[in-house]
PDB file of N, CA and C in Angstrom:
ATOM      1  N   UNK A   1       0.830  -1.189   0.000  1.00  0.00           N
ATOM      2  CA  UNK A   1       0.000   0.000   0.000  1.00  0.00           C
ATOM      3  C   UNK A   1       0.881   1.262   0.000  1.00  0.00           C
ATOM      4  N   UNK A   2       1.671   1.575   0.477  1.00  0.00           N
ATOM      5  CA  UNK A   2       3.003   2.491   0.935  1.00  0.00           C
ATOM      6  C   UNK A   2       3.897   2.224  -0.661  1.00  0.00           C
ATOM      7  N   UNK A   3       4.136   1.713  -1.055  1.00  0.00           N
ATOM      8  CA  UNK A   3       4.376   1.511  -2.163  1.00  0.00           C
ATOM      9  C   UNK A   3       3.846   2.445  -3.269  1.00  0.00           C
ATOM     10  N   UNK A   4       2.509   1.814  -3.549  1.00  0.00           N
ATOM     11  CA  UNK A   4       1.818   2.373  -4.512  1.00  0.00           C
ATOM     12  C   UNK A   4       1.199   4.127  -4.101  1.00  0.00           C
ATOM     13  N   UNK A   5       1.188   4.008  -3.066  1.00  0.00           N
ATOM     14  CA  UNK A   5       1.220   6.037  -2.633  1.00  0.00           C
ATOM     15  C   UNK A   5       2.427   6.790  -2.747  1.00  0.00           C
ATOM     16  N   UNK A   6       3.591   6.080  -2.469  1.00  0.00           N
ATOM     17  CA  UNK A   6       4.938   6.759  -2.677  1.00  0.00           C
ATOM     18  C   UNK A   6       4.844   6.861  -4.783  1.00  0.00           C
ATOM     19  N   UNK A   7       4.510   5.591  -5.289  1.00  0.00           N
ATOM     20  CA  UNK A   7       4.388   5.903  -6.549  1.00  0.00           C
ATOM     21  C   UNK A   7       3.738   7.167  -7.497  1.00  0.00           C
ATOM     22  N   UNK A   8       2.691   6.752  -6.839  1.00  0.00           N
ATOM     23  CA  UNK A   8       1.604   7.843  -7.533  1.00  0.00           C
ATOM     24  C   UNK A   8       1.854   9.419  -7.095  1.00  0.00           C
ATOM     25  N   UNK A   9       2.806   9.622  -5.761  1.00  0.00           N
ATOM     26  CA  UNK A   9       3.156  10.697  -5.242  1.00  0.00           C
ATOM     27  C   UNK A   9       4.076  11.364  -6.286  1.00  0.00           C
ATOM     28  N   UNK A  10       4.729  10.162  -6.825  1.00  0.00           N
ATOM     29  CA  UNK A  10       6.237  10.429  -7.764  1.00  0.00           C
ATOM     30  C   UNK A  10       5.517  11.028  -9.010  1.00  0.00           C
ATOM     31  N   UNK A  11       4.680   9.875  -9.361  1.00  0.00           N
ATOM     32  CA  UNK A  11       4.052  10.518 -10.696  1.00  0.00           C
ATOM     33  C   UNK A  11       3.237  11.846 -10.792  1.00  0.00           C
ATOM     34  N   UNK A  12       2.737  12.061  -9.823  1.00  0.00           N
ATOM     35  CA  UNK A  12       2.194  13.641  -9.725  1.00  0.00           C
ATOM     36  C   UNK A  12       3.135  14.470  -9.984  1.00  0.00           C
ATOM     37  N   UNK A  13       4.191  14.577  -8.606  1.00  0.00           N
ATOM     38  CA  UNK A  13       5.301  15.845  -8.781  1.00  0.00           C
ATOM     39  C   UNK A  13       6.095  15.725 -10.042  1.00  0.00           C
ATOM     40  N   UNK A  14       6.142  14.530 -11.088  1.00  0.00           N
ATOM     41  CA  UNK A  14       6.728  14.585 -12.203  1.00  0.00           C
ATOM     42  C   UNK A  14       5.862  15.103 -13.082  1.00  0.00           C
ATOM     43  N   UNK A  15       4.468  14.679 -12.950  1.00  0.00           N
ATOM     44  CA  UNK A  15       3.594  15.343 -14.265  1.00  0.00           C
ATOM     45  C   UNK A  15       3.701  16.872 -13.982  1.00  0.00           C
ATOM     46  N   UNK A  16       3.805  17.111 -12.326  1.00  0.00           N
ATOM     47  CA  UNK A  16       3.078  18.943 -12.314  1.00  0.00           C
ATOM     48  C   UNK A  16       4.276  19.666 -12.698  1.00  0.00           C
ATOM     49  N   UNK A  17       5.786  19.030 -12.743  1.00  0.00           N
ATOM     50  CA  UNK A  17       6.617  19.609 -12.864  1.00  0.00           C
ATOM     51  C   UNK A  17       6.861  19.861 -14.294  1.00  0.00           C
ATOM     52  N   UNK A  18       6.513  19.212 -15.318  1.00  0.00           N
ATOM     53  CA  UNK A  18       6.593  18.839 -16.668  1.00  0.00           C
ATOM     54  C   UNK A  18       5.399  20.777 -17.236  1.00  0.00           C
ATOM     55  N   UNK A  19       4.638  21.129 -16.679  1.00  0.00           N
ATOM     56  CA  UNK A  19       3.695  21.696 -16.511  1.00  0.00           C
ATOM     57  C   UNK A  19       4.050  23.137 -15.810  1.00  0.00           C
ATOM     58  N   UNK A  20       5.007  23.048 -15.448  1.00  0.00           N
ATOM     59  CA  UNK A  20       5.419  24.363 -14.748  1.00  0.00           C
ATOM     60  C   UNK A  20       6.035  25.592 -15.512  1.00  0.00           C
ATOM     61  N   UNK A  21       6.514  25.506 -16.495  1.00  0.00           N
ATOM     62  CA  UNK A  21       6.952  26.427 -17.837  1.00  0.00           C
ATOM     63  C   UNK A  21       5.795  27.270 -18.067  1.00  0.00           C
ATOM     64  N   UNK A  22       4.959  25.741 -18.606  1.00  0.00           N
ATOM     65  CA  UNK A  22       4.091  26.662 -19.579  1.00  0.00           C
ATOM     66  C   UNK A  22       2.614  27.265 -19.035  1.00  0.00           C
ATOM     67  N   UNK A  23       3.259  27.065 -17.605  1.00  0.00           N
ATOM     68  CA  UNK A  23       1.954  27.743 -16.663  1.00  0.00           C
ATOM     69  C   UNK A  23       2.438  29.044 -16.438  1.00  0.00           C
ATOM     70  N   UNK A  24       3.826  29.287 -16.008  1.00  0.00           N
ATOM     71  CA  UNK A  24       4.407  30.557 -15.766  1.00  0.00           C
ATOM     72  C   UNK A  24       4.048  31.660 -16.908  1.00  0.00           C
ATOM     73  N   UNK A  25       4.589  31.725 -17.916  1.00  0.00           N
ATOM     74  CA  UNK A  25       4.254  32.304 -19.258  1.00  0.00           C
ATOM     75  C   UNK A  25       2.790  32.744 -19.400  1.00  0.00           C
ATOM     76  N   UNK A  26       2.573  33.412 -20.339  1.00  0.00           N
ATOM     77  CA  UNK A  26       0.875  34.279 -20.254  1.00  0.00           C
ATOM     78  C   UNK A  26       1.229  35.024 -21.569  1.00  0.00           C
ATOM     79  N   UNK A  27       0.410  34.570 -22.647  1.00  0.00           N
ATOM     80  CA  UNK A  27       0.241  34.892 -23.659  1.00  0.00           C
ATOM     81  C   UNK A  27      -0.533  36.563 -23.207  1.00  0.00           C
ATOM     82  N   UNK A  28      -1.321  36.612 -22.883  1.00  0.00           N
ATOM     83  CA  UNK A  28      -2.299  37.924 -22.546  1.00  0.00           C
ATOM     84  C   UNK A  28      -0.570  39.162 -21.922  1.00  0.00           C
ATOM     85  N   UNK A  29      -0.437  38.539 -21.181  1.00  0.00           N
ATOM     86  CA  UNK A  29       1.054  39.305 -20.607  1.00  0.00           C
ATOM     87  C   UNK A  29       2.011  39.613 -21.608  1.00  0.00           C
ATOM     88  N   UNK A  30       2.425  38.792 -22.086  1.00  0.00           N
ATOM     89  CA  UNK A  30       3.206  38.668 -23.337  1.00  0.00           C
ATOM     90  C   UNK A  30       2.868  40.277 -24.331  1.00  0.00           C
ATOM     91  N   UNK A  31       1.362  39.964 -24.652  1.00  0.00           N
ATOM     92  CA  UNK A  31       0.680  41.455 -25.618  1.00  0.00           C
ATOM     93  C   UNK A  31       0.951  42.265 -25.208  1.00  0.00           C
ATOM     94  N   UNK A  32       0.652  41.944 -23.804  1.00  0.00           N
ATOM     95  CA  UNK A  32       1.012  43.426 -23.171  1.00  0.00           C
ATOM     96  C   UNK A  32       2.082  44.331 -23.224  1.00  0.00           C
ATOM     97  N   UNK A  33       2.994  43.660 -22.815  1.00  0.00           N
ATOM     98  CA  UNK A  33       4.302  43.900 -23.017  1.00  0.00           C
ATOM     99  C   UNK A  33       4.889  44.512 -24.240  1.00  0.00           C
ATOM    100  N   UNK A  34       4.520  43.882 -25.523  1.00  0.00           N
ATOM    101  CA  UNK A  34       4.398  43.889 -26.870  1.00  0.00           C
ATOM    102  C   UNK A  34       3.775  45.368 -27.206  1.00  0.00           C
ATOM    103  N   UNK A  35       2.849  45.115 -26.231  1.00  0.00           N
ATOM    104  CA  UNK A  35       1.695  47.143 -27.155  1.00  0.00           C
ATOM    105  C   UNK A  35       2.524  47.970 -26.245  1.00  0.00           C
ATOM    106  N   UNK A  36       3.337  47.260 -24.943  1.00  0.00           N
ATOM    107  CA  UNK A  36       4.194  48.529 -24.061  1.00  0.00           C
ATOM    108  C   UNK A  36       5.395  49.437 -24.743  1.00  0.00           C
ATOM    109  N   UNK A  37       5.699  48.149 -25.372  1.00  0.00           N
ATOM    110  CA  UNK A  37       7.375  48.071 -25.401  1.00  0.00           C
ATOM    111  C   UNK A  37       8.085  48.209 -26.807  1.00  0.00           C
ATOM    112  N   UNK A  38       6.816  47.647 -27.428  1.00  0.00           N
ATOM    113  CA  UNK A  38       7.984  47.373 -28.739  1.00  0.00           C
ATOM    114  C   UNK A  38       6.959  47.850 -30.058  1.00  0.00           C
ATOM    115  N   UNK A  39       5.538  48.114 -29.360  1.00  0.00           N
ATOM    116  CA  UNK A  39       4.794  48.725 -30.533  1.00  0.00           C
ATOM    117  C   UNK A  39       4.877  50.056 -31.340  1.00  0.00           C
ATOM    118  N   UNK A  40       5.064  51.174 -30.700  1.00  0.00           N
ATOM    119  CA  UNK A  40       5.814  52.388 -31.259  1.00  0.00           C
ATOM    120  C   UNK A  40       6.944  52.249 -31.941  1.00  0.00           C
ATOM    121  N   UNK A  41       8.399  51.706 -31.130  1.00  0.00           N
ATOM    122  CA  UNK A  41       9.351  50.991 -32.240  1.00  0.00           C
ATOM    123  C   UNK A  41       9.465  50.260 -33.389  1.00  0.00           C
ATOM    124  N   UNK A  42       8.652  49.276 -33.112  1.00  0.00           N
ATOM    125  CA  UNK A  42       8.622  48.448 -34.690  1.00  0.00           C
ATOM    126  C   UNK A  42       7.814  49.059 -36.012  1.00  0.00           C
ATOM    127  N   UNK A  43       6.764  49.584 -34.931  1.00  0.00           N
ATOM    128  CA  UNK A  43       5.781  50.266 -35.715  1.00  0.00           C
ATOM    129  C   UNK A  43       4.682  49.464 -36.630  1.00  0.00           C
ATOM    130  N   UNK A  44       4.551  48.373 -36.279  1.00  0.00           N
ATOM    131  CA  UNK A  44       3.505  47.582 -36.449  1.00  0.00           C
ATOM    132  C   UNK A  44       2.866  46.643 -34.593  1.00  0.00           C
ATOM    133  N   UNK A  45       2.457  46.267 -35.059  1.00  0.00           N
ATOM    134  CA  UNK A  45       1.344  45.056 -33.918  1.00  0.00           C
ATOM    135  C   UNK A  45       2.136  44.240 -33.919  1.00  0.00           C
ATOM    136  N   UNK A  46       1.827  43.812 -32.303  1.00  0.00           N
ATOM    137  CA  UNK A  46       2.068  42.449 -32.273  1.00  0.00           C
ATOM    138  C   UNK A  46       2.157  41.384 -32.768  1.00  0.00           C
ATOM    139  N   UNK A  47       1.011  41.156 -33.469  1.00  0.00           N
ATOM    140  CA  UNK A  47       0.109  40.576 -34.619  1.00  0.00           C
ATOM    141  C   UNK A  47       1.397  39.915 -35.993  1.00  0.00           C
ATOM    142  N   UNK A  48       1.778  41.114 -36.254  1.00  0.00           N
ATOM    143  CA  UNK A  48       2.723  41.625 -37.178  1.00  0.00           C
ATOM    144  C   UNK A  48       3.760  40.712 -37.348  1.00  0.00           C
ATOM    145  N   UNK A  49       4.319  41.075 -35.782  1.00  0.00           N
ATOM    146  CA  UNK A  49       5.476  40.565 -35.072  1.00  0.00           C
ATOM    147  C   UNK A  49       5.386  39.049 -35.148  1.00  0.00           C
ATOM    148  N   UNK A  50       4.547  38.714 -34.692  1.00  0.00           N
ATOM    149  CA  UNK A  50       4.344  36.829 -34.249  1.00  0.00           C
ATOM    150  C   UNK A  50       3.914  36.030 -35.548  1.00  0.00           C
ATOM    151  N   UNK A  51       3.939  36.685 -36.798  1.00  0.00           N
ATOM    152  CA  UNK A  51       3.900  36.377 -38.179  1.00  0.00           C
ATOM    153  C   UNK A  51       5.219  36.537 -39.066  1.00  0.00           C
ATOM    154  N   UNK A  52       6.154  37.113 -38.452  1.00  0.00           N
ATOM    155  CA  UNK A  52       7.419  36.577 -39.103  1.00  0.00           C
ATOM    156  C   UNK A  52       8.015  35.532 -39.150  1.00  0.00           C
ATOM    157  N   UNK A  53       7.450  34.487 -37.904  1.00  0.00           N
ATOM    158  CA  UNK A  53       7.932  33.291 -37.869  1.00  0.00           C
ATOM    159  C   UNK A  53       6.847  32.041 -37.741  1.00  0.00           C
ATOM    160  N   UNK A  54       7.172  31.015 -37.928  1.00  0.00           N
ATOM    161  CA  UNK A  54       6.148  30.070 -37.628  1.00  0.00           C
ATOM    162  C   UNK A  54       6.924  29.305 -36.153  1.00  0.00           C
ATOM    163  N   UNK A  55       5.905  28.864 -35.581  1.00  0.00           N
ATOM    164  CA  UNK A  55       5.796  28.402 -34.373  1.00  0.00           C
ATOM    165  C   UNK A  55       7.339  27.895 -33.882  1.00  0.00           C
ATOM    166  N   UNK A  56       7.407  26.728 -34.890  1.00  0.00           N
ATOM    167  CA  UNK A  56       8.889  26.182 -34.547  1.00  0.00           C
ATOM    168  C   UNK A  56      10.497  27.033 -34.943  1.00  0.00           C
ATOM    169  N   UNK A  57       9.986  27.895 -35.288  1.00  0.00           N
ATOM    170  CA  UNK A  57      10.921  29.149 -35.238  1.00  0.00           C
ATOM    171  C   UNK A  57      10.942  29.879 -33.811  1.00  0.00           C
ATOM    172  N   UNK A  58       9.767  30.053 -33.765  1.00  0.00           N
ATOM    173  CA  UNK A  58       9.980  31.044 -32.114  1.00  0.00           C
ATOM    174  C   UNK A  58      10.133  30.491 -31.112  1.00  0.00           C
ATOM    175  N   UNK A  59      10.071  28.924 -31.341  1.00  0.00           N
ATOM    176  CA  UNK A  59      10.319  27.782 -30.153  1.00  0.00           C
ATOM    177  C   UNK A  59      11.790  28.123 -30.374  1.00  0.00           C
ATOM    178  N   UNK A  60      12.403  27.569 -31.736  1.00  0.00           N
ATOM    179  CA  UNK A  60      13.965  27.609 -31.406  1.00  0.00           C
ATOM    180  C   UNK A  60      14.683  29.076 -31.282  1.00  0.00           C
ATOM    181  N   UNK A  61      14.256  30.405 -31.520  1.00  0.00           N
ATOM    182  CA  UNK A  61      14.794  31.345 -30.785  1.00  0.00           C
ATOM    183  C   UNK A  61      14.841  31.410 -29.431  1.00  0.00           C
ATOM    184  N   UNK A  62      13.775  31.362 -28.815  1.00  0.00           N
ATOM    185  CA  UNK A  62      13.526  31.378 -27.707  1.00  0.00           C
ATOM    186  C   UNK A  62      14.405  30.418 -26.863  1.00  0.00           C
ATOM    187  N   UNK A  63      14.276  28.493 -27.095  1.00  0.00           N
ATOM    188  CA  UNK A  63      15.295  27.673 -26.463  1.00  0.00           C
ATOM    189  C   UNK A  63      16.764  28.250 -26.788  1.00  0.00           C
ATOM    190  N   UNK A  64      17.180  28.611 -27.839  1.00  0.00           N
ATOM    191  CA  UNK A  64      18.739  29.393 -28.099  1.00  0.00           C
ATOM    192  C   UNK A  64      18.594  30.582 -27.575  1.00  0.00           C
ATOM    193  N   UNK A  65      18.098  31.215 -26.768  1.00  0.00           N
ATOM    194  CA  UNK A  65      18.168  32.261 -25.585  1.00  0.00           C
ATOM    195  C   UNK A  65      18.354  33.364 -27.011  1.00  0.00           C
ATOM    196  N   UNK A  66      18.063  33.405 -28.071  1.00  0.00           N
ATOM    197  CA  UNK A  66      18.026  34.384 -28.941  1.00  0.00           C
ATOM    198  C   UNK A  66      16.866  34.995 -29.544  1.00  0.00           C
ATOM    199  N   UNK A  67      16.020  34.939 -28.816  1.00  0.00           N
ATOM    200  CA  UNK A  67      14.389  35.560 -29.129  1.00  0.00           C
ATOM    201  C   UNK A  67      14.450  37.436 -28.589  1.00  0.00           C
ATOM    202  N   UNK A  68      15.477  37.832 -28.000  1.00  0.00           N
ATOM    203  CA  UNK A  68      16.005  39.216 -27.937  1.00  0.00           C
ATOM    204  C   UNK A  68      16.825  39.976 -29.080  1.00  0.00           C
ATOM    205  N   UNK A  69      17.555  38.892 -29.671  1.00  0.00           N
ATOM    206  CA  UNK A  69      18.283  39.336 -30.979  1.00  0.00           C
ATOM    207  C   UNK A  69      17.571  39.173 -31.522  1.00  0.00           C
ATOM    208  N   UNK A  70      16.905  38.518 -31.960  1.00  0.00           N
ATOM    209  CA  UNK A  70      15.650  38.205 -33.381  1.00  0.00           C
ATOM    210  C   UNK A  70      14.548  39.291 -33.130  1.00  0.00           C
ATOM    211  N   UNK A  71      14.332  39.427 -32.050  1.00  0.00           N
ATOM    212  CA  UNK A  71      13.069  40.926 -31.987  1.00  0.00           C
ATOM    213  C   UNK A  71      13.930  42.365 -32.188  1.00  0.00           C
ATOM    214  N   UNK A  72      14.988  42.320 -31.801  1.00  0.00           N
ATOM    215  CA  UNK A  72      15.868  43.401 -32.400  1.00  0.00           C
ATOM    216  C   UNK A  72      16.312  43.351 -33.754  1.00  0.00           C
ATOM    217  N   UNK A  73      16.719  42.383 -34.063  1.00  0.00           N
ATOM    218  CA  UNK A  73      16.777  42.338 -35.666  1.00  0.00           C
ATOM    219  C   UNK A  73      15.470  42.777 -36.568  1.00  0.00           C
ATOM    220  N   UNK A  74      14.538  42.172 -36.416  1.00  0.00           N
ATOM    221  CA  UNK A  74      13.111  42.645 -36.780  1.00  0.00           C
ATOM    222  C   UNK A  74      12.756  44.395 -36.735  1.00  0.00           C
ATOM    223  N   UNK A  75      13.002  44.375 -35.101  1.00  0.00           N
ATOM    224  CA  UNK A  75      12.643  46.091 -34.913  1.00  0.00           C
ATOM    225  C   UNK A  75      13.879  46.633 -34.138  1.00  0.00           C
ATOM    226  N   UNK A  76      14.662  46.911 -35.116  1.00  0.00           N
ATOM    227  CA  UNK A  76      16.245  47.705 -35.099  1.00  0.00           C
ATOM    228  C   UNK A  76      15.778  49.066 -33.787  1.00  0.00           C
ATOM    229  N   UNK A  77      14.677  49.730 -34.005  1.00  0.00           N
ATOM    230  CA  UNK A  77      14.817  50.811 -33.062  1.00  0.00           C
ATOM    231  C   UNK A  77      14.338  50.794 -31.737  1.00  0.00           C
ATOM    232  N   UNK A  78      14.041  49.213 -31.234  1.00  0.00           N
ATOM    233  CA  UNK A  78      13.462  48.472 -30.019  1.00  0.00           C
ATOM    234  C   UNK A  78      14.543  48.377 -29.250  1.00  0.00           C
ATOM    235  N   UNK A  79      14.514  48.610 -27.955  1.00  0.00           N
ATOM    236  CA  UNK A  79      15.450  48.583 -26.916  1.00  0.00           C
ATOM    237  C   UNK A  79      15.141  46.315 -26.803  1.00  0.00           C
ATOM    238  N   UNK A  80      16.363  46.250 -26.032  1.00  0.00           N
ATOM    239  CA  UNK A  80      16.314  45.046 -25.655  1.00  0.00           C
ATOM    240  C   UNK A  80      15.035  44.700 -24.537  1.00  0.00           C
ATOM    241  N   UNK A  81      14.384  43.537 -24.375  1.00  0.00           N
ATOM    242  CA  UNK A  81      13.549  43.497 -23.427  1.00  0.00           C
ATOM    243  C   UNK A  81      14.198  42.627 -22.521  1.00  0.00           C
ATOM    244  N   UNK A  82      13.472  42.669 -21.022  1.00  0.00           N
ATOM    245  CA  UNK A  82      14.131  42.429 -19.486  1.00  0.00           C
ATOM    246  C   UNK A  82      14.078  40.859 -20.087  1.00  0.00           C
ATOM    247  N   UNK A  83      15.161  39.900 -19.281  1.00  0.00           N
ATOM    248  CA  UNK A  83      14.868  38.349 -19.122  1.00  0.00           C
ATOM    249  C   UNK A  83      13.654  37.705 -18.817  1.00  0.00           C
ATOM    250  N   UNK A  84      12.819  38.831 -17.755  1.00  0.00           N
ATOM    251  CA  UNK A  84      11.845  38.315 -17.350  1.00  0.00           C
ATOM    252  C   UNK A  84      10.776  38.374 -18.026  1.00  0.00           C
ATOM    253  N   UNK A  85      10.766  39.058 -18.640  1.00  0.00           N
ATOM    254  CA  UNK A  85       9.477  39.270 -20.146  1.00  0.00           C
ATOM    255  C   UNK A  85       9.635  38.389 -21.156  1.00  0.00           C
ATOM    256  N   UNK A  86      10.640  37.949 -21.658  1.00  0.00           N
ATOM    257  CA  UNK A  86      10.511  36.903 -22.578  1.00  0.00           C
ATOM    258  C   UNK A  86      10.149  35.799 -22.495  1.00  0.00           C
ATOM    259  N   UNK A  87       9.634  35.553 -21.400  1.00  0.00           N
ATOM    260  CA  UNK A  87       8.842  33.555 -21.703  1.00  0.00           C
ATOM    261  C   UNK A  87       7.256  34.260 -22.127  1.00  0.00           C
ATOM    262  N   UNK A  88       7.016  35.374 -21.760  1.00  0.00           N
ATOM    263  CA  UNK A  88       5.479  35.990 -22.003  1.00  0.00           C
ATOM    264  C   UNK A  88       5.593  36.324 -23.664  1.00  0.00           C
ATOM    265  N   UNK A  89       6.809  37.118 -23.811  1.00  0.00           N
ATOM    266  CA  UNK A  89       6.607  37.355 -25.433  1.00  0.00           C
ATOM    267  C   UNK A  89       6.367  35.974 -25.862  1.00  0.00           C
ATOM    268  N   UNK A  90       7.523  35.422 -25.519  1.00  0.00           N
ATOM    269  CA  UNK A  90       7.470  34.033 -26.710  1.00  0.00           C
ATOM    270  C   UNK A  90       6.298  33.517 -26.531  1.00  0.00           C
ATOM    271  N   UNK A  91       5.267  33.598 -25.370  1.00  0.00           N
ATOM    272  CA  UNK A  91       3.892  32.749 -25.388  1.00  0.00           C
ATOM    273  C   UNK A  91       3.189  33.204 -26.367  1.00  0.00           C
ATOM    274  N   UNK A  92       3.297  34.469 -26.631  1.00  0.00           N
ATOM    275  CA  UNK A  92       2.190  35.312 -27.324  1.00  0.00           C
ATOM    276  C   UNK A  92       2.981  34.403 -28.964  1.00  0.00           C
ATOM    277  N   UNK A  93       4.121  35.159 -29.101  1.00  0.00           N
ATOM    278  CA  UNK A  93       5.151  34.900 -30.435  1.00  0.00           C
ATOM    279  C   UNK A  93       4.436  33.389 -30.813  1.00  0.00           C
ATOM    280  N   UNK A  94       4.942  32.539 -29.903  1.00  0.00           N
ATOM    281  CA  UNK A  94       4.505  31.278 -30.082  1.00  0.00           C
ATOM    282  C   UNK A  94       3.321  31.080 -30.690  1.00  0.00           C
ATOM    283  N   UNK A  95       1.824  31.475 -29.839  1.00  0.00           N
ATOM    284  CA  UNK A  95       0.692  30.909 -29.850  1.00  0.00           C
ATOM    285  C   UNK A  95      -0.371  32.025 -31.232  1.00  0.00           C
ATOM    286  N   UNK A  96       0.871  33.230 -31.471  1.00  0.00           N
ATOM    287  CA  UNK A  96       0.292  33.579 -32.787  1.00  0.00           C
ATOM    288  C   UNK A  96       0.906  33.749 -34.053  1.00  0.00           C
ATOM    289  N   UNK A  97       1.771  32.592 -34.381  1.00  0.00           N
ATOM    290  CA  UNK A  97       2.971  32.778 -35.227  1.00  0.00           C
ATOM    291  C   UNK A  97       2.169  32.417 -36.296  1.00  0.00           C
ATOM    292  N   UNK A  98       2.659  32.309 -37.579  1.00  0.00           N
ATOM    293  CA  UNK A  98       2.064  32.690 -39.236  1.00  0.00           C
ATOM    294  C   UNK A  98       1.682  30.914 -39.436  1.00  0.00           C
ATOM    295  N   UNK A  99       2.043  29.685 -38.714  1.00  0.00           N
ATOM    296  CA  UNK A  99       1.138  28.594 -38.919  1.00  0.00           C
ATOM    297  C   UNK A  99       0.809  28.059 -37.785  1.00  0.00           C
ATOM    298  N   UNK A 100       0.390  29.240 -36.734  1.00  0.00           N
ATOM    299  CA  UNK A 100      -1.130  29.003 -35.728  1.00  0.00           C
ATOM    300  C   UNK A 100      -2.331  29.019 -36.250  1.00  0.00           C
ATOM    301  N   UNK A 101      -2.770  29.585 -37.426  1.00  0.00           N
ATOM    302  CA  UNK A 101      -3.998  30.256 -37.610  1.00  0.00           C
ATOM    303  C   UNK A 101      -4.798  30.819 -36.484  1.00  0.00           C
ATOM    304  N   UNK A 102      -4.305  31.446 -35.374  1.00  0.00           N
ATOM    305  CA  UNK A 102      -4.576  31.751 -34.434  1.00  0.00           C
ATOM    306  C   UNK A 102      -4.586  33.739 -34.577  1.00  0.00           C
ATOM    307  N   UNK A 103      -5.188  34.640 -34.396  1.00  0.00           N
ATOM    308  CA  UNK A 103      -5.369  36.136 -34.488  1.00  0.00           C
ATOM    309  C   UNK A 103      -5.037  36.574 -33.396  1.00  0.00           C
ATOM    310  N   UNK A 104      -4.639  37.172 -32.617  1.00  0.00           N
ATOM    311  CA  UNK A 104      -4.704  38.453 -31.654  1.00  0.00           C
ATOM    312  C   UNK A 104      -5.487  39.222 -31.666  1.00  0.00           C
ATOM    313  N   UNK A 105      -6.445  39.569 -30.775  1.00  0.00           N
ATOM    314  CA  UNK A 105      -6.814  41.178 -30.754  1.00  0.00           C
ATOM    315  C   UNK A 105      -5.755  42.447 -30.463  1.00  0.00           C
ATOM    316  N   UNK A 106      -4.308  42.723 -30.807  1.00  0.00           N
ATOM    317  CA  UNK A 106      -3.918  43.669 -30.891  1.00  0.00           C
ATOM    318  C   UNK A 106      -3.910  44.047 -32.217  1.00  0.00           C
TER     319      UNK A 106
END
């Protein structure tokens, strides 16, 4: 009995941990940030922005810690954004990139 509760204990804290990324992150936050920060600079939308790439593009900027150079490359007159804002961009980047078929309201 002790057994199978120590098990299932294991398998929880492994599933919730698997789950902890992409709970932190907030697409809605992400926009935000986006209409704060980088919308006057680029001079287009968000929208805009998360259509230069498709999904598995902004996955691999983002895992190569280069989703700050690639939004600067894009919008040259954008200041760099904080460490802590980028798992929110990339949610947004991510979840509205050019083969989400997914829209933004910005």
């Amino acid at each position: 009995m002790l057994k199978k509760l120590l098990k299932a204990t294991a398998v929880c804290l492994i599933a919730s941990s698997m789950f902890t990324i992409s709970a932190q992150a907030d697409a809605l936050k992400g926009q935000k940030i986006i209409i704060k920060k980088l919308k006057k600079d680029c001079g287009f939308t968000g929208a805009v922005l998360a259509k230069k790439h498709t999904q598995d593009e902004w996955k691999a900027k983002f895992e190569s810690k280069t989703l700050n150079d690639e939004i600067l490359e894009i919008c040259p007159k954008a200041k760099p954004l904080k460490n802590s804002y980028l798992p929110h961009v990339y949610d947004f980047l991510y979840n509205y990139a050019s083969d989400s078929g997914n829209v933004p309201s910005c």
